[in-house]
C-alpha atoms as a PDB file:
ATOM      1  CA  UNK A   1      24.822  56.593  -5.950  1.00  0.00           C
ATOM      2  CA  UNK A   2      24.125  56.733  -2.477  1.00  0.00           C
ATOM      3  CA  UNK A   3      20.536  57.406  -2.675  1.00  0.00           C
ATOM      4  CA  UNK A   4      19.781  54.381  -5.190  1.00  0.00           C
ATOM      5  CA  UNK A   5      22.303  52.304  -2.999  1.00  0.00           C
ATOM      6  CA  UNK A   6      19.893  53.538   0.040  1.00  0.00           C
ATOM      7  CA  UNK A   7      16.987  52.679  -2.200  1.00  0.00           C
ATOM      8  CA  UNK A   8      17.643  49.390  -3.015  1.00  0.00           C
ATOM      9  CA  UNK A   9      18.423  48.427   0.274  1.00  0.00           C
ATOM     10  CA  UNK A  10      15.471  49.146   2.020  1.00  0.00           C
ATOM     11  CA  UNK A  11      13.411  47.508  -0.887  1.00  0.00           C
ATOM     12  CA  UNK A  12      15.717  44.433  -0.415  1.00  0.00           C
ATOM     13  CA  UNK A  13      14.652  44.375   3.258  1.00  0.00           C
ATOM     14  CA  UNK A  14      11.196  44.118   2.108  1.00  0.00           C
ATOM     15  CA  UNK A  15      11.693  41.219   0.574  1.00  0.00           C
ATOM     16  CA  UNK A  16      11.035  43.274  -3.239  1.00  0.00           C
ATOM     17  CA  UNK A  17      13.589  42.092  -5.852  1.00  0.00           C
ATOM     18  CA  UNK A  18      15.647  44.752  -6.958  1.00  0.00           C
ATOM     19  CA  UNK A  19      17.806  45.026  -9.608  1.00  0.00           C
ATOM     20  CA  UNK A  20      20.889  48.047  -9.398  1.00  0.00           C
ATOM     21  CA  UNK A  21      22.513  48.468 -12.788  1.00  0.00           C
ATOM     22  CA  UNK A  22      26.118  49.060 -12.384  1.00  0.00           C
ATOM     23  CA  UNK A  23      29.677  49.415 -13.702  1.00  0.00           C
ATOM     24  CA  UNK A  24      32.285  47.227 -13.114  1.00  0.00           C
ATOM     25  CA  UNK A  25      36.015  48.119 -13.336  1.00  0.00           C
ATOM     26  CA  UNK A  26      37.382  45.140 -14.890  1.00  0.00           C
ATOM     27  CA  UNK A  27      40.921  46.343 -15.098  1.00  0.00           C
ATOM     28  CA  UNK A  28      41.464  46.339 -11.391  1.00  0.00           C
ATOM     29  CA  UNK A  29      42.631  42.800 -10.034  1.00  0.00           C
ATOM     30  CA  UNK A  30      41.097  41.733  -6.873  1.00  0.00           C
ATOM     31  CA  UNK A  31      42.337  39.659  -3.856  1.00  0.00           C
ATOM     32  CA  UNK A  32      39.956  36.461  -5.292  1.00  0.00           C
ATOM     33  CA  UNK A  33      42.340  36.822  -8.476  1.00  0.00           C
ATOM     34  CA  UNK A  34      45.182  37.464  -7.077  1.00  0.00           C
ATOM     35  CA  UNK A  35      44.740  34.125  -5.101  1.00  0.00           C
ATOM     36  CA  UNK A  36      43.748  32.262  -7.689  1.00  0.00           C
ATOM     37  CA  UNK A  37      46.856  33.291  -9.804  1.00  0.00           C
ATOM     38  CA  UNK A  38      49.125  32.303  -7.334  1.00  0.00           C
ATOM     39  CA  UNK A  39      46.985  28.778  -6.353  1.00  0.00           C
ATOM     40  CA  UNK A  40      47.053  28.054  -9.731  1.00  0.00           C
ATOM     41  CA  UNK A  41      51.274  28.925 -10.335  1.00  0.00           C
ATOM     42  CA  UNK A  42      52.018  26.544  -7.710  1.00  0.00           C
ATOM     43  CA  UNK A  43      50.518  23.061  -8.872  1.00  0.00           C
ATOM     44  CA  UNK A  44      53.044  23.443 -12.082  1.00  0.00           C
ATOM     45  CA  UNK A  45      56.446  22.788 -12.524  1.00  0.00           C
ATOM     46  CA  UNK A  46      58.805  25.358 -13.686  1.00  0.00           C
ATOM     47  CA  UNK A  47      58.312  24.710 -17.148  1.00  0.00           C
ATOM     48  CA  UNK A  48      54.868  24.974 -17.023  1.00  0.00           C
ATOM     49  CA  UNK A  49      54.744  28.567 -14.620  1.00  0.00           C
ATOM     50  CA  UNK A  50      57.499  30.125 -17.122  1.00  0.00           C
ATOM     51  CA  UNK A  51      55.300  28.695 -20.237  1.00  0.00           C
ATOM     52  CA  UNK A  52      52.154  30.626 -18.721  1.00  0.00           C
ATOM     53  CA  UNK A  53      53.693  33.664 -17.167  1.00  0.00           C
ATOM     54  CA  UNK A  54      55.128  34.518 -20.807  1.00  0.00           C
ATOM     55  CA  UNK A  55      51.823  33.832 -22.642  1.00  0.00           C
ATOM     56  CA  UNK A  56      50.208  36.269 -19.806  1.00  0.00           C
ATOM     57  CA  UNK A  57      52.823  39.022 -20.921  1.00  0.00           C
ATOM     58  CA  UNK A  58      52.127  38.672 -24.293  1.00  0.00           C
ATOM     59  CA  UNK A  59      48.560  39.027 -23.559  1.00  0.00           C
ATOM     60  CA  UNK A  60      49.256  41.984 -21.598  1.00  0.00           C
ATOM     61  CA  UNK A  61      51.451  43.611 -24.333  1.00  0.00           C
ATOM     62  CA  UNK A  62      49.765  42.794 -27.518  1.00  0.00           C
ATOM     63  CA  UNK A  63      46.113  43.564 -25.901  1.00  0.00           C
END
């Protein structure tokens, strides 16, 4: 990975498009969604937050 990383790079800085095929773990949560989650959670009422938060764990559970 390194090498192809190192690869790409130094054709980026010549200004050569370069395209790095890659894989993406999608089951890892990042800071952006994290933030967004909580951002989100707060313009609701209670009503609303408990209405989504148990539609998220049924998502979770059932898949």
């Amino acid at each position: 990975m390194d090498q192809v990383m190192s690869k790409a790079w130094s054709l980026a800085d010549d200004n050569v498009p370069v395209i790095v095929d890659v894989k993406i773990d999608y089951s890892k949560r990042t800071r952006f969604t994290e933030g967004i989650v909580v951002t989100n959670l707060k313009r609701f009422n209670l009503g609303t937050k408990a209405r989504f938060i148990g539609r998220a764990l049924v998502r979770k559970v059932t898949g």
